[in-house]
C-alpha atoms as a PDB file:
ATOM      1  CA  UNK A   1      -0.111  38.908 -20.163  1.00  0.00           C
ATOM      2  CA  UNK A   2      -2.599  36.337 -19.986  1.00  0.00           C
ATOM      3  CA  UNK A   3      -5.550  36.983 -17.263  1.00  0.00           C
ATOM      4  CA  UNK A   4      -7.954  34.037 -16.318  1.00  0.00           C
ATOM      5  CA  UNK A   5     -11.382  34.515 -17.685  1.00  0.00           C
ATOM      6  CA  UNK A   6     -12.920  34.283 -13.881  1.00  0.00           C
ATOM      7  CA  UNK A   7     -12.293  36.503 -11.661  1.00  0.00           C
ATOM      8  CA  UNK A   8     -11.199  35.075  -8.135  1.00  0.00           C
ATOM      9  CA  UNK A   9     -14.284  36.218  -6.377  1.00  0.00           C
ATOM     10  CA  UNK A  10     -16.127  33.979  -8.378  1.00  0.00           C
ATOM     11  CA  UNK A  11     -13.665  31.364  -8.589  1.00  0.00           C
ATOM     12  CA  UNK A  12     -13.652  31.655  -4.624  1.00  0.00           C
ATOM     13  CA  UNK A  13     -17.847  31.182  -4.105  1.00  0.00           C
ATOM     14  CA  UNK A  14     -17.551  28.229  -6.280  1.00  0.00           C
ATOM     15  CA  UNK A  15     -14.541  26.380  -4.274  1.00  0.00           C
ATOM     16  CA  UNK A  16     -16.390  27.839  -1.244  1.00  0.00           C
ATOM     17  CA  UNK A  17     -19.379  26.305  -1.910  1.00  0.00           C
ATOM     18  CA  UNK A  18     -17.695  22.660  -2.988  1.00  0.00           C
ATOM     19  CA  UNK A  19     -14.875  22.469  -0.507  1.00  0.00           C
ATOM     20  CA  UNK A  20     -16.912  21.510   2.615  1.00  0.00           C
ATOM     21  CA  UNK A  21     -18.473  18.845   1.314  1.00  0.00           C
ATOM     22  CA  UNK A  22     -15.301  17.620  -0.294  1.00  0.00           C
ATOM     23  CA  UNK A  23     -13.257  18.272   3.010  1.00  0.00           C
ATOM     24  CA  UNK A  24     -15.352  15.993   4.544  1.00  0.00           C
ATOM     25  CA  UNK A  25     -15.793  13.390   2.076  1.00  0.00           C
ATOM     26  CA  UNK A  26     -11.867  13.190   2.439  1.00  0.00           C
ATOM     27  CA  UNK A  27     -11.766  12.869   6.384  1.00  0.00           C
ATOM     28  CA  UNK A  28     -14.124  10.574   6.154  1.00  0.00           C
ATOM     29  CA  UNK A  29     -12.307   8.297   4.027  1.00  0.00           C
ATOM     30  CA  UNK A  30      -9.061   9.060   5.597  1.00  0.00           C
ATOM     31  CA  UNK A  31     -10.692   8.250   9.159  1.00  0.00           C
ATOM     32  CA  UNK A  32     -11.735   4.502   7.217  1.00  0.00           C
ATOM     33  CA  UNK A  33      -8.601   4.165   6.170  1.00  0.00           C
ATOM     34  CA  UNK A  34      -7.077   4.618   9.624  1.00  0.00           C
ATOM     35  CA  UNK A  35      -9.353   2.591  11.657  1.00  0.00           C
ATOM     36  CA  UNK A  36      -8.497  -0.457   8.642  1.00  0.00           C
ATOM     37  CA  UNK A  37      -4.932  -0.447   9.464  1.00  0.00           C
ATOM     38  CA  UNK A  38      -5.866  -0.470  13.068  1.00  0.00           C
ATOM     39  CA  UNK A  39      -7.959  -3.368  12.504  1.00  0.00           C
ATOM     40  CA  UNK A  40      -5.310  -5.007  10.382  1.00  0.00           C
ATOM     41  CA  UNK A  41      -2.631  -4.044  12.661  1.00  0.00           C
ATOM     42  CA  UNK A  42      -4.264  -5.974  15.443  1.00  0.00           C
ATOM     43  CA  UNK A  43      -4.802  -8.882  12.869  1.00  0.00           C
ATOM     44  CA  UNK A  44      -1.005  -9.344  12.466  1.00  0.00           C
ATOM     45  CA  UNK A  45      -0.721  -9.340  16.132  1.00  0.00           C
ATOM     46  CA  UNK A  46      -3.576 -12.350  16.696  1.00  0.00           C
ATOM     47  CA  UNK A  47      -1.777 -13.900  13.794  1.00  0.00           C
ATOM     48  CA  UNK A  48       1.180 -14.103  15.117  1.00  0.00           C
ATOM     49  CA  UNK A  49       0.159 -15.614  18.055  1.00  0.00           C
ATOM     50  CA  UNK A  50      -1.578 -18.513  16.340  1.00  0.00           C
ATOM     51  CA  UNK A  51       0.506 -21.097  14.848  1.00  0.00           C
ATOM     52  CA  UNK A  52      -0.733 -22.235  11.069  1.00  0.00           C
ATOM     53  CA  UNK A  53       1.813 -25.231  11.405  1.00  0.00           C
ATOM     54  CA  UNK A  54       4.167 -23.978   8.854  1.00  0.00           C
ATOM     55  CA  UNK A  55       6.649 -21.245   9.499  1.00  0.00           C
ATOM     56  CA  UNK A  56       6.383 -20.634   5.689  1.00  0.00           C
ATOM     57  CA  UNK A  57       2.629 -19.875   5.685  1.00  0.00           C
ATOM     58  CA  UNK A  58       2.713 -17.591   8.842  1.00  0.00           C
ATOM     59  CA  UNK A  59       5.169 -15.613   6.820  1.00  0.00           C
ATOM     60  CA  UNK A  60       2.965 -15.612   3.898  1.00  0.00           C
ATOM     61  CA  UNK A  61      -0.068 -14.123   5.731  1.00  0.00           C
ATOM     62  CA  UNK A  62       2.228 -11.688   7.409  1.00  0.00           C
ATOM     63  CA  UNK A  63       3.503 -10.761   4.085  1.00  0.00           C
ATOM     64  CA  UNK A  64      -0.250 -10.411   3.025  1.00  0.00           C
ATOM     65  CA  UNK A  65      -1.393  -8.573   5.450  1.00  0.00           C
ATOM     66  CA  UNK A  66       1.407  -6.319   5.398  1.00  0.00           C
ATOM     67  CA  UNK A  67       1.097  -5.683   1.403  1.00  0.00           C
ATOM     68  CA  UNK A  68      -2.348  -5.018   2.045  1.00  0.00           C
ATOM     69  CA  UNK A  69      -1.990  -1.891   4.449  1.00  0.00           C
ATOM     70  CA  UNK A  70       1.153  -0.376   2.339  1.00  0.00           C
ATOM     71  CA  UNK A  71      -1.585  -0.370  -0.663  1.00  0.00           C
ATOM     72  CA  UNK A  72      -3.634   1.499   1.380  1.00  0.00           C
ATOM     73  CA  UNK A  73      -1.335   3.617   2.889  1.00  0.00           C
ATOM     74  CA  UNK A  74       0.274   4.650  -0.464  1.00  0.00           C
ATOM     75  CA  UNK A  75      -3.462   4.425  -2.434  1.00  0.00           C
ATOM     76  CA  UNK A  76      -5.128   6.565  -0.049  1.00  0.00           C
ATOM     77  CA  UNK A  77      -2.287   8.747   1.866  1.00  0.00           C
ATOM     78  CA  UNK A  78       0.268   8.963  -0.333  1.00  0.00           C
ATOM     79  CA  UNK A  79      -2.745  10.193  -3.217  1.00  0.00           C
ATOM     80  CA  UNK A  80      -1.109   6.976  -5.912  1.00  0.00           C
ATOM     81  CA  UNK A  81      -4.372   6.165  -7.013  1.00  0.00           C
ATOM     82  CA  UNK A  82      -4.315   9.888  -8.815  1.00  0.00           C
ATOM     83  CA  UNK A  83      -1.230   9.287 -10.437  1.00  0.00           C
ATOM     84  CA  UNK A  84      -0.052   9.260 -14.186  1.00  0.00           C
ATOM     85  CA  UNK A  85       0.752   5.358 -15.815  1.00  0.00           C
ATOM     86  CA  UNK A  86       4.576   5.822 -15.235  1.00  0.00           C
ATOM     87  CA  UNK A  87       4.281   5.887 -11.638  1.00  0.00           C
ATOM     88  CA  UNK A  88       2.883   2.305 -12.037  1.00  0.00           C
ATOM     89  CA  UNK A  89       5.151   1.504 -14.127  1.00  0.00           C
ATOM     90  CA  UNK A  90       7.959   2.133 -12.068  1.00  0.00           C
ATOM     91  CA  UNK A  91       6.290   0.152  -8.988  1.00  0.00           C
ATOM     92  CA  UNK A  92       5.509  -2.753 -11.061  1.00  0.00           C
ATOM     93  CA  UNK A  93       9.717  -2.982 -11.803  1.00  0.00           C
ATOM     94  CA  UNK A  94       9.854  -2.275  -7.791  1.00  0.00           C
ATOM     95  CA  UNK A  95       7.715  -5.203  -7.612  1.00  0.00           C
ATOM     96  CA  UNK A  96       8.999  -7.337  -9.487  1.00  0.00           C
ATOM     97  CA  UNK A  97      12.661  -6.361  -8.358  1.00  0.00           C
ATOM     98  CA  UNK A  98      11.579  -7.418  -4.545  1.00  0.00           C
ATOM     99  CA  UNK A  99       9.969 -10.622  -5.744  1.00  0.00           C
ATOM    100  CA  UNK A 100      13.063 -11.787  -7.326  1.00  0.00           C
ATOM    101  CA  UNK A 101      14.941 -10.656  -4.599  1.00  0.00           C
ATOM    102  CA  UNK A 102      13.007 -13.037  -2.768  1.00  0.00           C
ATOM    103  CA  UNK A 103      13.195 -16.039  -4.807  1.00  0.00           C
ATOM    104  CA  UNK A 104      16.794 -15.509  -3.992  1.00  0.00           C
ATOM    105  CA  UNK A 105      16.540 -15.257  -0.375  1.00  0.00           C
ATOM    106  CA  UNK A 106      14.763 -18.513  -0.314  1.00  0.00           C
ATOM    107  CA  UNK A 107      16.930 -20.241  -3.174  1.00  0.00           C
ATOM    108  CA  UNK A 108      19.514 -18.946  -0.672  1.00  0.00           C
ATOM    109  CA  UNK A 109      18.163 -20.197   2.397  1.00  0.00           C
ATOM    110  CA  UNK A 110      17.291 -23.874   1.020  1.00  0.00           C
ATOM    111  CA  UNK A 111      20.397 -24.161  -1.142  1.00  0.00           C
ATOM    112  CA  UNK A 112      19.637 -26.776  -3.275  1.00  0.00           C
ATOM    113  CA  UNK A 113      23.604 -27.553  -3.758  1.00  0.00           C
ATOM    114  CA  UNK A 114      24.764 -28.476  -0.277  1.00  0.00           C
ATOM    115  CA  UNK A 115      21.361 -30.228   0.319  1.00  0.00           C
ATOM    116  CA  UNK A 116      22.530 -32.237  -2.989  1.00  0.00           C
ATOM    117  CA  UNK A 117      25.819 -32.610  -1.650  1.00  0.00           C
ATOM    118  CA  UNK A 118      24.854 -34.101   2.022  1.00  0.00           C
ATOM    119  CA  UNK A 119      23.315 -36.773   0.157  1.00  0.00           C
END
């Protein structure tokens, strides 16, 4: 059998020693995190109170401000930015999947053939 070459008393003092400071370098950051999607929560509401005289762009800064706190929230909370490349790679297809998916809702909802045919 293989034994460690530290013994966990030592191994202990040392994460003992480290894990306060860590601890509360995390909260910290966790309590930023929070209080942003607060902040941007509110944001969406004032937003969507204010007309930008386009339907189109209030949707757009919804949309932005949405992707912005699901970055955070799966950055920070859901420990992404600590992750191997395939885990990118797999939300960059997830991205680019819902984009196109898009592009077909709106093709869909302007419909460029009956708007071709009314004319």
């Amino acid at each position: 059998m293989d034994h460690p070459t530290e013994t966990p008393a030592v191994h202990g003092a040392h994460d003992s020693h480290d894990a306060p400071v860590d601890l509360a370098k995390s909260i910290r950051l966790y309590l930023k995190v929070g209080a942003l999607l607060i902040l941007f929560t509110c944001v969406t509401w004032g937003v969507a109170l204010i007309d930008f005289g386009s339907h189109a762009l209030n949707i757009g800064i919804g949309l932005a401000i949405a992707t912005f706190k699901v970055a955070l929230v799966s950055l920070i909370f859901m420990h992404l930015n600590h992750e191997r490349g395939l885990v990118y790679k797999v939300l960059l297809f997830t991205v680019i999947f819902g984009a196109a998916m898009m592009f077909l809702f709106v093709l869909a909802y302007m419909d460029p053939i009956k708007a071709a045919l009314a004319h």
